[in-house]
C-alpha atoms as a PDB file:
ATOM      1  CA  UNK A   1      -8.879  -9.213  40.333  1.00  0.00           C
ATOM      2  CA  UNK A   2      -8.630  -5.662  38.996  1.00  0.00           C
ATOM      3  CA  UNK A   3      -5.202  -4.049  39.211  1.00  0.00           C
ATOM      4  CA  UNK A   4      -4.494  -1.306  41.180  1.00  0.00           C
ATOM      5  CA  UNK A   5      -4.438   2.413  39.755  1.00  0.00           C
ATOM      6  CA  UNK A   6      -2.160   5.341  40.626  1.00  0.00           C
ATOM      7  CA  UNK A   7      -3.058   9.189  39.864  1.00  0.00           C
ATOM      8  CA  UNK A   8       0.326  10.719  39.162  1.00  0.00           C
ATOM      9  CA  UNK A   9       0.231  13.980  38.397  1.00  0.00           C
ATOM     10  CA  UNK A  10       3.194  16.397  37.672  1.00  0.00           C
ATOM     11  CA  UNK A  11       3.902  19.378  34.868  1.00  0.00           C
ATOM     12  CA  UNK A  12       7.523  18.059  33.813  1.00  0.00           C
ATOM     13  CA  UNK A  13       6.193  15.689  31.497  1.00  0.00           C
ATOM     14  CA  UNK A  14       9.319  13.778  31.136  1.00  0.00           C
ATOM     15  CA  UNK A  15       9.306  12.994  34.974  1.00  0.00           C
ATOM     16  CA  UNK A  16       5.430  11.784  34.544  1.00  0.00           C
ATOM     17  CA  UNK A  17       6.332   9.524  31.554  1.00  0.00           C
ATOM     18  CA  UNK A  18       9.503   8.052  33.189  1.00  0.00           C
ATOM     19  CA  UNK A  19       7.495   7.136  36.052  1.00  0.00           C
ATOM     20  CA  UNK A  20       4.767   5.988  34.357  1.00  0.00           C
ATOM     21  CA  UNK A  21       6.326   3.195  32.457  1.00  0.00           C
ATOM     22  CA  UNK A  22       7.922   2.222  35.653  1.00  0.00           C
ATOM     23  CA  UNK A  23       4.621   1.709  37.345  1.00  0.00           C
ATOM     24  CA  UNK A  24       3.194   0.047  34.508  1.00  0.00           C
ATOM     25  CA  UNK A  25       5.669  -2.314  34.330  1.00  0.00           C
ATOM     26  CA  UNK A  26       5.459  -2.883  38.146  1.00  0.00           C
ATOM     27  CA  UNK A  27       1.474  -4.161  36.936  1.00  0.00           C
ATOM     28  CA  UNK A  28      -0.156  -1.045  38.215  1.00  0.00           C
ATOM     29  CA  UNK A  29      -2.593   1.165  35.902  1.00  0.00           C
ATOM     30  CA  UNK A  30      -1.739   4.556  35.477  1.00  0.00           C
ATOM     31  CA  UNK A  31      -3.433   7.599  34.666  1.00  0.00           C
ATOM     32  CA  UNK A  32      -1.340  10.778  34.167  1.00  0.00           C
ATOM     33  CA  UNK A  33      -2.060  14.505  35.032  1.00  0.00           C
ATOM     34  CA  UNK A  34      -0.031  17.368  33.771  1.00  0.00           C
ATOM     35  CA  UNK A  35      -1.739  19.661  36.105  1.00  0.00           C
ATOM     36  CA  UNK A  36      -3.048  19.978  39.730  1.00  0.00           C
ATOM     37  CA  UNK A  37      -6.722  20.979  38.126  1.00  0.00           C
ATOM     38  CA  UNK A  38      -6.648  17.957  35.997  1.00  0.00           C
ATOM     39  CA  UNK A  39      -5.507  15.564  38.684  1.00  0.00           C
ATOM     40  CA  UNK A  40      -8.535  16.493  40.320  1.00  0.00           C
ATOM     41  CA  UNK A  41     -10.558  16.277  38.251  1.00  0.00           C
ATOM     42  CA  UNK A  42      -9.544  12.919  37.177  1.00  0.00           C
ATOM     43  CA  UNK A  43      -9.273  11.893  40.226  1.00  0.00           C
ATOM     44  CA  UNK A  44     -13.084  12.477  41.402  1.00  0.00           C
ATOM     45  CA  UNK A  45     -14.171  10.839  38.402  1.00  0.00           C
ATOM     46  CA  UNK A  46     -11.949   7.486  38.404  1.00  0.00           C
ATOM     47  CA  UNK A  47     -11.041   7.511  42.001  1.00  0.00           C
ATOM     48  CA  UNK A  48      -7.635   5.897  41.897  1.00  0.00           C
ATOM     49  CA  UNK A  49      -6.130   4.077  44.534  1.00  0.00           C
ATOM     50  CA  UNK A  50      -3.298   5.837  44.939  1.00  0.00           C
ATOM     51  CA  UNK A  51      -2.301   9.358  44.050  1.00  0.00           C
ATOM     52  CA  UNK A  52       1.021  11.034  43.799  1.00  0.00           C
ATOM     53  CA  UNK A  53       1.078  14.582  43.522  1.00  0.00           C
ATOM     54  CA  UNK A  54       4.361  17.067  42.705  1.00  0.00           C
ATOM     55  CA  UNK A  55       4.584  19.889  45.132  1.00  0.00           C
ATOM     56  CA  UNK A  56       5.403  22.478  42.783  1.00  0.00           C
ATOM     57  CA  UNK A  57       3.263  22.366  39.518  1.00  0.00           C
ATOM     58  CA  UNK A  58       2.081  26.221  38.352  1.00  0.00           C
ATOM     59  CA  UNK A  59      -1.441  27.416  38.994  1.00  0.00           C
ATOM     60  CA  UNK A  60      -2.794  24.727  41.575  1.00  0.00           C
ATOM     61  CA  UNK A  61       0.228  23.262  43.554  1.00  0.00           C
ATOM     62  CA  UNK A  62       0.077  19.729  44.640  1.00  0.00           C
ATOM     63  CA  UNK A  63      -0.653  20.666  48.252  1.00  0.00           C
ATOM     64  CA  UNK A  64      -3.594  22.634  47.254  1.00  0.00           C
ATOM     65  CA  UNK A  65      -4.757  19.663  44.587  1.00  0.00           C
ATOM     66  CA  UNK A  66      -4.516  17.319  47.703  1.00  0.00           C
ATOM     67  CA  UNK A  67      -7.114  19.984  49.590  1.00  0.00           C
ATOM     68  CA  UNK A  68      -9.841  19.801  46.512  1.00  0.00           C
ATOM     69  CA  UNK A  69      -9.564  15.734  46.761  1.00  0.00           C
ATOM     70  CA  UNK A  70      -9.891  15.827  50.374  1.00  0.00           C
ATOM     71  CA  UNK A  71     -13.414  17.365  49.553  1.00  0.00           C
ATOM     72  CA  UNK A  72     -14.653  14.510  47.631  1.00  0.00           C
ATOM     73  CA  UNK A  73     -16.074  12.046  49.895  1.00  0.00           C
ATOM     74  CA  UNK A  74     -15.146   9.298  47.451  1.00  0.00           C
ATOM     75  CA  UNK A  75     -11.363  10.330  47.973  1.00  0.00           C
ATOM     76  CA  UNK A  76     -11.430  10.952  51.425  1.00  0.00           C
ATOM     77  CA  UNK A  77      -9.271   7.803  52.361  1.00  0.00           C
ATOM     78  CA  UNK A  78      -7.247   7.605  49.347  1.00  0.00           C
ATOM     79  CA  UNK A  79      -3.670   7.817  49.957  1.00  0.00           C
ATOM     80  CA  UNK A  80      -2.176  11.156  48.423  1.00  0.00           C
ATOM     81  CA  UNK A  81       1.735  11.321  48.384  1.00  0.00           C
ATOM     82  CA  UNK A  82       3.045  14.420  47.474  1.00  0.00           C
ATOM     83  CA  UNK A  83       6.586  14.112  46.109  1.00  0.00           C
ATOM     84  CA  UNK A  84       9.405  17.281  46.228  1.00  0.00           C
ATOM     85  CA  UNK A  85      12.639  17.966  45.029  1.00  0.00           C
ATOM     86  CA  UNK A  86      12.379  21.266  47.899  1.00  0.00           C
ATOM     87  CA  UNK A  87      11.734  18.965  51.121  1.00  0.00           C
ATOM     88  CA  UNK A  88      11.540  21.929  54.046  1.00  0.00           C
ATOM     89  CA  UNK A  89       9.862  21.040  57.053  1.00  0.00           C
ATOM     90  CA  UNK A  90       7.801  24.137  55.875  1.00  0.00           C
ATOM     91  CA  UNK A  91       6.557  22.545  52.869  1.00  0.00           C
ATOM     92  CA  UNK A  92       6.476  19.175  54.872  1.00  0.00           C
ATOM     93  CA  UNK A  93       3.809  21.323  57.095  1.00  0.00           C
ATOM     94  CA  UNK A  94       1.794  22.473  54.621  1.00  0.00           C
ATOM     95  CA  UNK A  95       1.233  19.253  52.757  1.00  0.00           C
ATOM     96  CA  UNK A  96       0.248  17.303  55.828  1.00  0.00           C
ATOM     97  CA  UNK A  97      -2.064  19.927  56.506  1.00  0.00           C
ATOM     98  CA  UNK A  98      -3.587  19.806  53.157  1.00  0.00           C
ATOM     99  CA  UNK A  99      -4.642  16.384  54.092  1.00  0.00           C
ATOM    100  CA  UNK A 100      -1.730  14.611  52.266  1.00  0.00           C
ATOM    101  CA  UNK A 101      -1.204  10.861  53.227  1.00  0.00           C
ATOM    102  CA  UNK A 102       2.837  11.399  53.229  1.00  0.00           C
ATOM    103  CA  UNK A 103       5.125  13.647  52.041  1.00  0.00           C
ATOM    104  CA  UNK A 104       8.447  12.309  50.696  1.00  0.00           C
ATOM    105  CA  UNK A 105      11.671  14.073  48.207  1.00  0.00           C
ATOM    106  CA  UNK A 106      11.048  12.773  45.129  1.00  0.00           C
ATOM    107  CA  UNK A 107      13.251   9.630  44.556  1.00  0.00           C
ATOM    108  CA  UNK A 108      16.500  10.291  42.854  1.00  0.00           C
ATOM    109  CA  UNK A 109      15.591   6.703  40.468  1.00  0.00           C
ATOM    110  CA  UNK A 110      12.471   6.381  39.367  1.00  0.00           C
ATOM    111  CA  UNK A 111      12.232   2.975  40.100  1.00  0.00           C
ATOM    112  CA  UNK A 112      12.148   4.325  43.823  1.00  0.00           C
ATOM    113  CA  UNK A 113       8.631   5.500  42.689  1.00  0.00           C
ATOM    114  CA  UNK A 114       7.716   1.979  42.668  1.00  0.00           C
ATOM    115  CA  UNK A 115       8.991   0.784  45.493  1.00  0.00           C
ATOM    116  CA  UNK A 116       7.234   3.427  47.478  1.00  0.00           C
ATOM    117  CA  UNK A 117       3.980   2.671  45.837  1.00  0.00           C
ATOM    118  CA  UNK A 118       4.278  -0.693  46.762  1.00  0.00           C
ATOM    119  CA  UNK A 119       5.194   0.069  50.447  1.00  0.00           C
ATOM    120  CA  UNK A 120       1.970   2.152  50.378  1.00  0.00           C
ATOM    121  CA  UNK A 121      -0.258  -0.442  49.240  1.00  0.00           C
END
């Protein structure tokens, strides 16, 4: 059985490695995304099985990466989490209408980011 990937995409690239190696180590493949243009783009072409997005990355924010995977017929049922630090029911609002799956404060631990994955999936 293949494992299962996540899409994690965020510009603070400690935060990304942190919870990287906690996701490996939880078994899941992980790609990483420093950028909301990358994560899209790496997300049409490997089609993860899970992607979790930071709100506030420059350029293209995560609600507006969740948007251009929403497009992709291939992603259209993917789960997309976008993760804040900034959790106002304004943002909230925005990223559920971006076609997000959930949106959640990022976890103070990053093991948290592993226990929500699993919940997910």
């Amino acid at each position: 059985m293949a494992k299962v990937t996540v899409l994690i995409a965020d510009d603070l690239k400690f935060f990304l490695e942190t919870e990287k190696s906690y996701l490996q180590r939880g078994g899941f493949d992980v790609l990483t995304a420093l950028s909301g243009e990358e994560a899209v783009a790496l997300a049409a072409k490997k089609q993860p099985h899970l992607v979790l997005l930071d709100l506030e990355m420059p350029k293209m924010d995560g609600a507006a990466a969740c948007a251009e995977m929403r497009k992709v017929p291939a992603l259209q049922a993917t789960p997309i989490i976008i993760m804040s630090a900034t959790g106002t029911p304004q943002n909230r609002e925005r990223c559920m209408k971006a076609g997000c799956t959930d949106f959640v404060a990022k976890p103070g631990k990053p093991e948290g980011v592993l226990g929500m994955v699993a919940r997910i999936l």
